[in-house]
PDB file of N, CA and C in Angstrom:
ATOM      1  N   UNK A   1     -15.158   5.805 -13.660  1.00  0.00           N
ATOM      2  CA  UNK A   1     -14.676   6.593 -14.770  1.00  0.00           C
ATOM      3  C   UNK A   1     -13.467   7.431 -14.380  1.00  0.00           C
ATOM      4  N   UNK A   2     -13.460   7.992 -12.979  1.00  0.00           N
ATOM      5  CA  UNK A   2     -12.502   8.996 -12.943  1.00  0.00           C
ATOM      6  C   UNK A   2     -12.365   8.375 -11.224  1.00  0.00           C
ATOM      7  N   UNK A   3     -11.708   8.599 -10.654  1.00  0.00           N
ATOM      8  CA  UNK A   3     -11.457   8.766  -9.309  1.00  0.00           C
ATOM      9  C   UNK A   3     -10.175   9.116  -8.590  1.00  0.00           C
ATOM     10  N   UNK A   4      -9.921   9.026  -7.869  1.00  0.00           N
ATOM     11  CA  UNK A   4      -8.935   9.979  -6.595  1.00  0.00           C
ATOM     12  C   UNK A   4      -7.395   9.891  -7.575  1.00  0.00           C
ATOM     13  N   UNK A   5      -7.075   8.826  -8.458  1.00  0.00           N
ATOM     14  CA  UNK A   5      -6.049   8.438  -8.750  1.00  0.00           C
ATOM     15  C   UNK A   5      -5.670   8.871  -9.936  1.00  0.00           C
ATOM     16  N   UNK A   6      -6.556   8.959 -10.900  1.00  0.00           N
ATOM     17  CA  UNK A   6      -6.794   9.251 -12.372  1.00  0.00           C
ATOM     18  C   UNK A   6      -6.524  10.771 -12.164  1.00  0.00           C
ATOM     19  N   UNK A   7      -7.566  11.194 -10.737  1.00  0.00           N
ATOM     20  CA  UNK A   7      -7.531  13.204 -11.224  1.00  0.00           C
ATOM     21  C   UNK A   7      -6.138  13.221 -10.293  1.00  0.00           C
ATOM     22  N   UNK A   8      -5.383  12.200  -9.382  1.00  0.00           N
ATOM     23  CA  UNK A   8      -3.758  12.947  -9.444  1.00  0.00           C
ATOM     24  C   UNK A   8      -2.672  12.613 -10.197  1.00  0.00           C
ATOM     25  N   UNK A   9      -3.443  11.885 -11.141  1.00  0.00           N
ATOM     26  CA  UNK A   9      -2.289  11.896 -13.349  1.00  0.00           C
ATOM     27  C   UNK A   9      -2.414  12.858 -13.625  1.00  0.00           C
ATOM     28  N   UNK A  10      -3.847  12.826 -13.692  1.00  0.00           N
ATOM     29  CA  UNK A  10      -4.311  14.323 -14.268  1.00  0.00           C
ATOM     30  C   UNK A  10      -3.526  15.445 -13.855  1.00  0.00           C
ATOM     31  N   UNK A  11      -3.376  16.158 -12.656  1.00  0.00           N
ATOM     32  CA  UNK A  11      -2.751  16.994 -12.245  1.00  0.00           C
ATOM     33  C   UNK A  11      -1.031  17.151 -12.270  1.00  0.00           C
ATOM     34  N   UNK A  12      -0.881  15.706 -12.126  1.00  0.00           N
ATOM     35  CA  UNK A  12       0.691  15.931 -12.243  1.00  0.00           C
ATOM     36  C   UNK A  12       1.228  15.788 -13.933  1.00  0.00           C
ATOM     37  N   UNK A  13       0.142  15.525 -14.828  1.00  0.00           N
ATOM     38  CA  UNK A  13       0.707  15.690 -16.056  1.00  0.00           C
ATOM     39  C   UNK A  13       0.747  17.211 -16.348  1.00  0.00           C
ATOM     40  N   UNK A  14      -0.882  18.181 -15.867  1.00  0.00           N
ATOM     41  CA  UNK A  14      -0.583  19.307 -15.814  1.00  0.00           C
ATOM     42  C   UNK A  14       0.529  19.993 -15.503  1.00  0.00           C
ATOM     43  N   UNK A  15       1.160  19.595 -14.266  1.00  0.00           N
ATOM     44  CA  UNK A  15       2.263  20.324 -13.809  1.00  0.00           C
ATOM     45  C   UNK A  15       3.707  20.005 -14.346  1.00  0.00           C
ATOM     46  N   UNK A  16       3.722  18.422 -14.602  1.00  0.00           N
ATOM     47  CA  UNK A  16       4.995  18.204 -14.706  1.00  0.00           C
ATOM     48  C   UNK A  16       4.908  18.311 -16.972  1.00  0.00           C
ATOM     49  N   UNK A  17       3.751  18.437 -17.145  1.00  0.00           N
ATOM     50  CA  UNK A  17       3.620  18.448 -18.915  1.00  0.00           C
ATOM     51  C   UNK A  17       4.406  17.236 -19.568  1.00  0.00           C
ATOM     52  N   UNK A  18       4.524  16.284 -18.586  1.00  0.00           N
ATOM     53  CA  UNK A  18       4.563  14.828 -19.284  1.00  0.00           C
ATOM     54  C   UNK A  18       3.708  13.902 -18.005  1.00  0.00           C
ATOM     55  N   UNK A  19       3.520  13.055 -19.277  1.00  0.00           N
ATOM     56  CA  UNK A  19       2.954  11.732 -18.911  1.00  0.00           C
ATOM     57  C   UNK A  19       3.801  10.561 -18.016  1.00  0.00           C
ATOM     58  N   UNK A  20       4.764  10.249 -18.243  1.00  0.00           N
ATOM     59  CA  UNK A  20       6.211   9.783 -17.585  1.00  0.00           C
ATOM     60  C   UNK A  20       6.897  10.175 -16.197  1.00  0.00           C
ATOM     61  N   UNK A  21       6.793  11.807 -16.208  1.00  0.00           N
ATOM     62  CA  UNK A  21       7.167  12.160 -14.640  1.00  0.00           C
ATOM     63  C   UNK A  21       5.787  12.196 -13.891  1.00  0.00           C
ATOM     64  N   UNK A  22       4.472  12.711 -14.393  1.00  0.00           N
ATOM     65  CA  UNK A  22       3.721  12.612 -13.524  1.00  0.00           C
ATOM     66  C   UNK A  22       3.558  11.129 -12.590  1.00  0.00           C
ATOM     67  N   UNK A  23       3.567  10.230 -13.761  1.00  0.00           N
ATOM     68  CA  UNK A  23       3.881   8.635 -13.249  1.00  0.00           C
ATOM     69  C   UNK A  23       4.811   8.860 -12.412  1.00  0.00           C
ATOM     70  N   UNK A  24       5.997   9.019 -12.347  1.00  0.00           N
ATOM     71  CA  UNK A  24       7.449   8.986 -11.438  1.00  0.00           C
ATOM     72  C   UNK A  24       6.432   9.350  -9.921  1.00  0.00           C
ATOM     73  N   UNK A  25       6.241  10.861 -10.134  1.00  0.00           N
ATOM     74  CA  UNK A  25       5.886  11.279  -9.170  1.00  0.00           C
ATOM     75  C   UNK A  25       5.209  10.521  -8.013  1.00  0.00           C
ATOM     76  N   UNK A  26       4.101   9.899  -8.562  1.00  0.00           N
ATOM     77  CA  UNK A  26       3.168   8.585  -7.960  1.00  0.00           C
ATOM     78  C   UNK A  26       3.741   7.788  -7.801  1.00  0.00           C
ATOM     79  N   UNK A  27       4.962   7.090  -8.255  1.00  0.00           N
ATOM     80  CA  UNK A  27       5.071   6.068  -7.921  1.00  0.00           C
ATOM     81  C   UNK A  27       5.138   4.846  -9.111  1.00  0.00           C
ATOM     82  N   UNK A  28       4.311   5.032  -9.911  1.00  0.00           N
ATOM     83  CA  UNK A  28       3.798   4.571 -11.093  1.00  0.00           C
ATOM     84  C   UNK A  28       4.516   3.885 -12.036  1.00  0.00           C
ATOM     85  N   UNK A  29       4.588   3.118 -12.577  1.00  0.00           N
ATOM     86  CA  UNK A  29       5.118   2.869 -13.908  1.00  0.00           C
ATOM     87  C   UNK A  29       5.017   2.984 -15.040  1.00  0.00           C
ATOM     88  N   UNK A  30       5.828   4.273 -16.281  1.00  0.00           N
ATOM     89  CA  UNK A  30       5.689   4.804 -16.778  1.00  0.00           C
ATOM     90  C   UNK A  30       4.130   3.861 -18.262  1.00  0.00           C
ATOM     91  N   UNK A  31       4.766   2.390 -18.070  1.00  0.00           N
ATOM     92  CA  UNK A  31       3.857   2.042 -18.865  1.00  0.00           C
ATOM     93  C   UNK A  31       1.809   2.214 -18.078  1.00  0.00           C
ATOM     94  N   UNK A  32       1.743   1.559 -16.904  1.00  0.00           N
ATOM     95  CA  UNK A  32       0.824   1.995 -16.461  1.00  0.00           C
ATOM     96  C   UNK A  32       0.062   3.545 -16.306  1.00  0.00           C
ATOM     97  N   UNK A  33       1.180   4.514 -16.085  1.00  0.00           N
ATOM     98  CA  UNK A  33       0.537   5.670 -16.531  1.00  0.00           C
ATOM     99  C   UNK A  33      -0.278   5.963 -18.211  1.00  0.00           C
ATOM    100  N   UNK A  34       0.572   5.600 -18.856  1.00  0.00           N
ATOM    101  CA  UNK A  34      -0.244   5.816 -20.944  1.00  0.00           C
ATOM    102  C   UNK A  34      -1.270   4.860 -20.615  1.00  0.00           C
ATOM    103  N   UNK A  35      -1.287   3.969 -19.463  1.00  0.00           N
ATOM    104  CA  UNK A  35      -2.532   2.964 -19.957  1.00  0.00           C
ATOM    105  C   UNK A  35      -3.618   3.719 -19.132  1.00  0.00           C
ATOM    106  N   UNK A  36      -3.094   4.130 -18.163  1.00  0.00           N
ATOM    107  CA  UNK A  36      -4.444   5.269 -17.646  1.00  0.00           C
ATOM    108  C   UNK A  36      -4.704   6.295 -18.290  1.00  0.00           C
ATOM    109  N   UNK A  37      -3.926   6.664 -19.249  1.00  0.00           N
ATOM    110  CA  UNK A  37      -4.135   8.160 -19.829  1.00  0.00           C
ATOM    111  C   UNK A  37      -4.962   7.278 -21.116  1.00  0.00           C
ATOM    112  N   UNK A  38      -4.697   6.211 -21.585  1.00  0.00           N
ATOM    113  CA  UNK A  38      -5.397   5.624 -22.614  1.00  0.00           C
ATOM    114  C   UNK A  38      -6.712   5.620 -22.520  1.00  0.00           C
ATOM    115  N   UNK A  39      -7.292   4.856 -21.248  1.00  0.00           N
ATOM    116  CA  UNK A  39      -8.131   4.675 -20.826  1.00  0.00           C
ATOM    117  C   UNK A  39      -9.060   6.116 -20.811  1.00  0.00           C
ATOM    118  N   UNK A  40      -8.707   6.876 -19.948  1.00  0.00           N
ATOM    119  CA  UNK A  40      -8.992   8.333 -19.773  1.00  0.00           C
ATOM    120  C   UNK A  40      -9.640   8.753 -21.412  1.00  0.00           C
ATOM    121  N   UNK A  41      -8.696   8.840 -22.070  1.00  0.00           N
ATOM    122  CA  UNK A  41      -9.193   9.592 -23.332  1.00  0.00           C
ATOM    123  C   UNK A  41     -10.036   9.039 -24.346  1.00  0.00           C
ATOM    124  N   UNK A  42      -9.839   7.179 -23.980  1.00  0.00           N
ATOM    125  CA  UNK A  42     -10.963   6.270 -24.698  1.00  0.00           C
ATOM    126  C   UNK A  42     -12.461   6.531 -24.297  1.00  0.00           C
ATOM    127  N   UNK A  43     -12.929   7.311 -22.757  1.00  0.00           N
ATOM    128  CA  UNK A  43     -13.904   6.664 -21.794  1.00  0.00           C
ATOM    129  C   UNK A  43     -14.386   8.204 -22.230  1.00  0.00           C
ATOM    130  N   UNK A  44     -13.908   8.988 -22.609  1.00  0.00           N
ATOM    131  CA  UNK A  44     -14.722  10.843 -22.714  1.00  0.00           C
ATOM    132  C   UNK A  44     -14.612  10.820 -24.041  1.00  0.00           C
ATOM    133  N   UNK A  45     -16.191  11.421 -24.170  1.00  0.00           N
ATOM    134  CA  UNK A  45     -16.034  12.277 -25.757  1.00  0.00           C
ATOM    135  C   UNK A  45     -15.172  13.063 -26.141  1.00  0.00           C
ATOM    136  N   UNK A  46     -14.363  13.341 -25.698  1.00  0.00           N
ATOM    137  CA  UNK A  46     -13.442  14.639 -26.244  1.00  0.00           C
ATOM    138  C   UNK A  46     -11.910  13.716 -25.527  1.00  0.00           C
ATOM    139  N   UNK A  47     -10.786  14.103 -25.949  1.00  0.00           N
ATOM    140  CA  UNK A  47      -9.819  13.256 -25.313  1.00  0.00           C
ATOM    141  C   UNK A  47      -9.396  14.387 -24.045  1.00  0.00           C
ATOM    142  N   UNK A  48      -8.875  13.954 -23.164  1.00  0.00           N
ATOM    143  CA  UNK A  48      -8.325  14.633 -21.436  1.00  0.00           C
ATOM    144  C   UNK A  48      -7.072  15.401 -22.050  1.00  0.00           C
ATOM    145  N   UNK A  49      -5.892  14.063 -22.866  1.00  0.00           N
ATOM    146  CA  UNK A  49      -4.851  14.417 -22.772  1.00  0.00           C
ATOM    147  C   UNK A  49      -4.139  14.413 -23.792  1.00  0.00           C
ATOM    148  N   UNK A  50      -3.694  15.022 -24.587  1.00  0.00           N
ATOM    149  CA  UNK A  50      -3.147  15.364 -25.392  1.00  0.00           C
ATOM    150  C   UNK A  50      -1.259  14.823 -25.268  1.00  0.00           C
ATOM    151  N   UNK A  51      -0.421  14.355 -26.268  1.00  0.00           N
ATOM    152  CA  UNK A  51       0.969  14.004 -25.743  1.00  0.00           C
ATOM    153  C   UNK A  51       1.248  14.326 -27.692  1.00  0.00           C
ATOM    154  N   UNK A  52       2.535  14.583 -27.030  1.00  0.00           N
ATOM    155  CA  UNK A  52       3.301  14.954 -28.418  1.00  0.00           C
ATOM    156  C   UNK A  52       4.411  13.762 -28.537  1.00  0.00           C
ATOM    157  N   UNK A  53       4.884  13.227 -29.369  1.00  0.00           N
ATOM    158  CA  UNK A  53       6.638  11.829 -29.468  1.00  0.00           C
ATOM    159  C   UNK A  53       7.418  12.952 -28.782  1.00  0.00           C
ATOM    160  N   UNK A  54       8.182  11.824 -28.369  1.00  0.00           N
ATOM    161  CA  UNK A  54       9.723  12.479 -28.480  1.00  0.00           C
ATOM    162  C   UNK A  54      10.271  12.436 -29.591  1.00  0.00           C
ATOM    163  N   UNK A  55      12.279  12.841 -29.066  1.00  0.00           N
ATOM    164  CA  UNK A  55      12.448  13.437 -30.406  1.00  0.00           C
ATOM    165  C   UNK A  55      13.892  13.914 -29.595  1.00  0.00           C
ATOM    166  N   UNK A  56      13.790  14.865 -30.493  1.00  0.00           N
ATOM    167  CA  UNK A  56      15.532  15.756 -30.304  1.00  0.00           C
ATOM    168  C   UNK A  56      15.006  16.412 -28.738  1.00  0.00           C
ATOM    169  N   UNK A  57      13.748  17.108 -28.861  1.00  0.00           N
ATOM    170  CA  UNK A  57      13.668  17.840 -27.224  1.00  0.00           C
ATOM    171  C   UNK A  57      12.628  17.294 -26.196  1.00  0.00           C
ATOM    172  N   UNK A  58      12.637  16.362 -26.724  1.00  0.00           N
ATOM    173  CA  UNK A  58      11.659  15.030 -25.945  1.00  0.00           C
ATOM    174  C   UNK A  58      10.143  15.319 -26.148  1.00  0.00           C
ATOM    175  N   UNK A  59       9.516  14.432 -25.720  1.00  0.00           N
ATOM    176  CA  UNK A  59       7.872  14.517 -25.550  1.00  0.00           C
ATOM    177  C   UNK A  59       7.158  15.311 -24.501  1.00  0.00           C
ATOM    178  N   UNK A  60       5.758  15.497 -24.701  1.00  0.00           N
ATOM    179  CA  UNK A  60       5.623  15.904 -23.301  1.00  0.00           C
ATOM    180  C   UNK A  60       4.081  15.969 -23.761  1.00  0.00           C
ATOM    181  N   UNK A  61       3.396  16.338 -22.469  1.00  0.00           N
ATOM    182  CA  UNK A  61       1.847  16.046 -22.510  1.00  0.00           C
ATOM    183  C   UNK A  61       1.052  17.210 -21.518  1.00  0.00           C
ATOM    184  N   UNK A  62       0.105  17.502 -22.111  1.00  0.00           N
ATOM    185  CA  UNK A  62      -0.917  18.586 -21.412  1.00  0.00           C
ATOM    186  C   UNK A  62      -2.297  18.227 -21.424  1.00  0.00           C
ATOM    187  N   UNK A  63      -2.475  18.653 -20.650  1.00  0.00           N
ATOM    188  CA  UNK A  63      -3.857  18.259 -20.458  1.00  0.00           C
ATOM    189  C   UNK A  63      -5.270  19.342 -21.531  1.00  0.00           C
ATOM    190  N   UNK A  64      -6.385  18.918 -21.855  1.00  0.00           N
ATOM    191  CA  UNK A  64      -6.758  19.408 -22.980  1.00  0.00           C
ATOM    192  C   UNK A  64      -7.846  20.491 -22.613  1.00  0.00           C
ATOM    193  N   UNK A  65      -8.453  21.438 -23.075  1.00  0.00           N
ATOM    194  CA  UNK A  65      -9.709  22.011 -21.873  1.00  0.00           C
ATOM    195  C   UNK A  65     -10.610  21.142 -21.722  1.00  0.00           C
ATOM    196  N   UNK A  66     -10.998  19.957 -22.192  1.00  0.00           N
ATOM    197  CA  UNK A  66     -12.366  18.792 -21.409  1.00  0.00           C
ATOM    198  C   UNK A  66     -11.336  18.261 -20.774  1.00  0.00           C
ATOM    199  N   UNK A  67      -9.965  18.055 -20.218  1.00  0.00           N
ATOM    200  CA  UNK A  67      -9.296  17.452 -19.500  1.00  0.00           C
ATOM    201  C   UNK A  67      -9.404  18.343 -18.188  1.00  0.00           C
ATOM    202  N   UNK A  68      -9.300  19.399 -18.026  1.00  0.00           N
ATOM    203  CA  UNK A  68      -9.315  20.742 -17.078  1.00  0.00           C
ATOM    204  C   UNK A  68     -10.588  20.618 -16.773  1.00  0.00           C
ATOM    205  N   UNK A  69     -12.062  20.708 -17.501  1.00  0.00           N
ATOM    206  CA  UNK A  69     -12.903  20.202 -17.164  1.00  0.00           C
ATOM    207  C   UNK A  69     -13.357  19.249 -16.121  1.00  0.00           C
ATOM    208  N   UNK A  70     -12.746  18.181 -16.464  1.00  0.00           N
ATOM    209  CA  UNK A  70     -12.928  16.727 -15.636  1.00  0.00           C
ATOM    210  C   UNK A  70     -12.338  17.028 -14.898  1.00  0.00           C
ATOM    211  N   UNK A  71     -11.488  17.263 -14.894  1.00  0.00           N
ATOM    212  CA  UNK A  71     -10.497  17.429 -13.473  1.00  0.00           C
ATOM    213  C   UNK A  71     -11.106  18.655 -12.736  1.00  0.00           C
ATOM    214  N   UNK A  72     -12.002  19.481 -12.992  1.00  0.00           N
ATOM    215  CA  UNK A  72     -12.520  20.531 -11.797  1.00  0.00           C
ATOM    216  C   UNK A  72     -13.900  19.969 -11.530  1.00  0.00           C
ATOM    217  N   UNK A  73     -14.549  19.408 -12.443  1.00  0.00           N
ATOM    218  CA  UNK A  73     -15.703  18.947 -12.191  1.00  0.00           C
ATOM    219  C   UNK A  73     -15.595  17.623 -10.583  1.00  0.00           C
ATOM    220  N   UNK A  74     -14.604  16.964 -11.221  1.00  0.00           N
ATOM    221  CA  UNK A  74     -14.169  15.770 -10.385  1.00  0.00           C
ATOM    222  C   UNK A  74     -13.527  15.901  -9.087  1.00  0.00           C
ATOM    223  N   UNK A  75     -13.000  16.946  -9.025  1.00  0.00           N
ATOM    224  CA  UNK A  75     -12.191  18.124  -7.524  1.00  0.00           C
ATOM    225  C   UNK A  75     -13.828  18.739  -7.095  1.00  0.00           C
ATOM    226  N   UNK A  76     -14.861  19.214  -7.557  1.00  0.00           N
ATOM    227  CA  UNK A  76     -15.880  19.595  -6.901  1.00  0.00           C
ATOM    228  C   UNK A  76     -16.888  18.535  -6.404  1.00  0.00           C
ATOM    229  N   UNK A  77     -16.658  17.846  -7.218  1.00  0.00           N
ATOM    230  CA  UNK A  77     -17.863  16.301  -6.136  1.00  0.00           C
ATOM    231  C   UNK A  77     -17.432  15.688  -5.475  1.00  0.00           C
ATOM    232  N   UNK A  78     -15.854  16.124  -5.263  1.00  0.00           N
ATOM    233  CA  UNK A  78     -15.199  15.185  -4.119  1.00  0.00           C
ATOM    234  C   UNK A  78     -15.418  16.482  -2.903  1.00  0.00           C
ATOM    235  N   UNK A  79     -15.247  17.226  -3.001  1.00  0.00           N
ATOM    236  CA  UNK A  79     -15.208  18.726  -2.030  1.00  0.00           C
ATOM    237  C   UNK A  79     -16.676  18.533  -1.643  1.00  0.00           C
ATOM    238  N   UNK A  80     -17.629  18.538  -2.480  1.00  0.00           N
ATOM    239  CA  UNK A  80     -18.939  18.341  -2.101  1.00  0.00           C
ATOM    240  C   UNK A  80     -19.304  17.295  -1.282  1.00  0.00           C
ATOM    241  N   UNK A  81     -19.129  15.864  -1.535  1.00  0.00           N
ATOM    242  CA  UNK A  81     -19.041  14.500  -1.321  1.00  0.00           C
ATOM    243  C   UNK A  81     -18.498  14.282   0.373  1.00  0.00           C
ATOM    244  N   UNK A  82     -17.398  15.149   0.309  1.00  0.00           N
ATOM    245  CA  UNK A  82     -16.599  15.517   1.869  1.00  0.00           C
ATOM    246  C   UNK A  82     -17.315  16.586   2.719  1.00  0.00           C
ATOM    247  N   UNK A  83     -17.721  17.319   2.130  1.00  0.00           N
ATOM    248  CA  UNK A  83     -18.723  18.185   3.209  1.00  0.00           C
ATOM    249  C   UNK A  83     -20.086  17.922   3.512  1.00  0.00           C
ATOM    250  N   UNK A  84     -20.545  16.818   2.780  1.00  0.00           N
ATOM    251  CA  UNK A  84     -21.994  16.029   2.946  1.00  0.00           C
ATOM    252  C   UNK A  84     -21.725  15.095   3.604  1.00  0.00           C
ATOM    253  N   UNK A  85     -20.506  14.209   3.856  1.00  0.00           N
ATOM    254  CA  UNK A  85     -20.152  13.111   5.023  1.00  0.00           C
ATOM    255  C   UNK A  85     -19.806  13.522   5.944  1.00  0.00           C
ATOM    256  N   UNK A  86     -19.067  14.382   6.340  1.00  0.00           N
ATOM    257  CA  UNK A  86     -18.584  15.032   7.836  1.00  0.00           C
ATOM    258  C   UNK A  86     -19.493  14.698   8.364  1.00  0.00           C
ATOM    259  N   UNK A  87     -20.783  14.866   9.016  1.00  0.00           N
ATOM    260  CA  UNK A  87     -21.479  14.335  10.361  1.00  0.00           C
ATOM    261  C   UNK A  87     -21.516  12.959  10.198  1.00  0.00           C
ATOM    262  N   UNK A  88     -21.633  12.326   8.842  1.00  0.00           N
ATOM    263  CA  UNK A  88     -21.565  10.743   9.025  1.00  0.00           C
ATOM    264  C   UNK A  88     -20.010  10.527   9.915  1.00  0.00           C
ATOM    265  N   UNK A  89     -18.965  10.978   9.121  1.00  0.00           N
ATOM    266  CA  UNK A  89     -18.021  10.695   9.883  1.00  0.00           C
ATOM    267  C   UNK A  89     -17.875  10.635  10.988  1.00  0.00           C
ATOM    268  N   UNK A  90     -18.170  12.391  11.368  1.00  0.00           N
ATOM    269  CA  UNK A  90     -17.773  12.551  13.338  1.00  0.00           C
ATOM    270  C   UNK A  90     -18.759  11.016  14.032  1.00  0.00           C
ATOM    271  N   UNK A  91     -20.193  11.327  12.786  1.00  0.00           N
ATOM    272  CA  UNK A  91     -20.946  10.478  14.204  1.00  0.00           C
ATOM    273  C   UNK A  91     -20.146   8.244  14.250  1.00  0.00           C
ATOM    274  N   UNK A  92     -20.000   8.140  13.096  1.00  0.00           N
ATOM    275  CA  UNK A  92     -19.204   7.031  13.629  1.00  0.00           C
ATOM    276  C   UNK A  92     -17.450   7.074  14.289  1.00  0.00           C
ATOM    277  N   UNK A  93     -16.863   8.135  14.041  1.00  0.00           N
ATOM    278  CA  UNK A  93     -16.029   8.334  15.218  1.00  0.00           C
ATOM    279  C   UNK A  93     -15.939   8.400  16.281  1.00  0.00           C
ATOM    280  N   UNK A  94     -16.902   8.943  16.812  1.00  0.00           N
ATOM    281  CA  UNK A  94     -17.342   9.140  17.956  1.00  0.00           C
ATOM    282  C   UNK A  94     -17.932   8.138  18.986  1.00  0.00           C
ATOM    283  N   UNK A  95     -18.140   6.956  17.442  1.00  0.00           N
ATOM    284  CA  UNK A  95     -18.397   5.386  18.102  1.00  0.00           C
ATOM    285  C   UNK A  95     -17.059   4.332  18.536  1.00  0.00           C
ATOM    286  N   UNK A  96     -16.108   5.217  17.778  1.00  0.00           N
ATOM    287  CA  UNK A  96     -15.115   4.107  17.956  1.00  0.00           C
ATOM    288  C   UNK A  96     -14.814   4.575  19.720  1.00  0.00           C
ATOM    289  N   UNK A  97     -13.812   2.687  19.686  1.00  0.00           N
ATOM    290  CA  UNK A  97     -13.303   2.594  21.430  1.00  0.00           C
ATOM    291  C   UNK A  97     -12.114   3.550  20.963  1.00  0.00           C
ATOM    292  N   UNK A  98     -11.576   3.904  22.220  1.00  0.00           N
ATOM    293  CA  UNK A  98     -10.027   5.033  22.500  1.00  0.00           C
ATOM    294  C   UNK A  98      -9.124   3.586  22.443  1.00  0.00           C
ATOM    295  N   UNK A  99      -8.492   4.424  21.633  1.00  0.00           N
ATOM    296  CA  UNK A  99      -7.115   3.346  21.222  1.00  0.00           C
ATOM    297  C   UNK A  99      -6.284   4.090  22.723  1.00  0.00           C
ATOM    298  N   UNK A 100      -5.411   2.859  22.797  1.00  0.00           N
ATOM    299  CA  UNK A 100      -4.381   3.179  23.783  1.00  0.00           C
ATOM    300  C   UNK A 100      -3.349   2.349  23.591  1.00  0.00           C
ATOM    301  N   UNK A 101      -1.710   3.038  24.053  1.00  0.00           N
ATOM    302  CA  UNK A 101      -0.696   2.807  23.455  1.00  0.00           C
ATOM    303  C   UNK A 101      -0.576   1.431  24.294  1.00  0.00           C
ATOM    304  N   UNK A 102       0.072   0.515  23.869  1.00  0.00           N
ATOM    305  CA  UNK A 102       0.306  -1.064  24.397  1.00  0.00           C
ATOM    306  C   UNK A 102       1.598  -1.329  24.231  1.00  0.00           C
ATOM    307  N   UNK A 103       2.266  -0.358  23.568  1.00  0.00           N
ATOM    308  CA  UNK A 103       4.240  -0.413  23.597  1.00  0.00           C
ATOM    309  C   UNK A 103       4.836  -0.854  25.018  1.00  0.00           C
TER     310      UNK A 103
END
């Protein structure tokens, strides 16, 4: 439904208040971004993201309060998610062989 990629649209539409540069930002292509933001607002009861047309002073897009929602809810089970694996981690790190340089 949501993951690592979706909540950094999410954030960069917050910041950048379009849909288009947050894409830029990523990397993205502006059409693939509306299709994630499509997606996004099809998949929640309430829509994430809100976008206005352009025009004489162009378009632009914000995120909605169930969009702010998801996006803190979704920033806390990853924060959670990461502090409940740390010993899984260290302990299979701690399995790997020592890399060494071969240049």
């Amino acid at each position: 439904m949501i993951g690592p990629g979706k909540a950094e649209l999410l954030e960069g539409i917050d910041r950048c208040g379009s849909i288009a540069a947050a894409g830029r930002e990523m990397g993205m292509s502006y059409k693939r971004a509306w299709e994630l933001v499509g997606t996004l607002n099809a998949m929640f009861r309430d829509p994430l993201v809100e976008s206005t047309r352009g025009g004489r002073r162009g378009g632009g897009a914000i995120l909605t309060p169930a969009g702010r929602e998801v996006l803190s809810i979704y920033r806390t089970f990853e924060a959670k998610a990461a502090e409940a694996g740390a010993p899984c981690i260290d302990n299979l790190q701690s399995r790997l062989r020592a890399v060494t340089d071969r240049s």
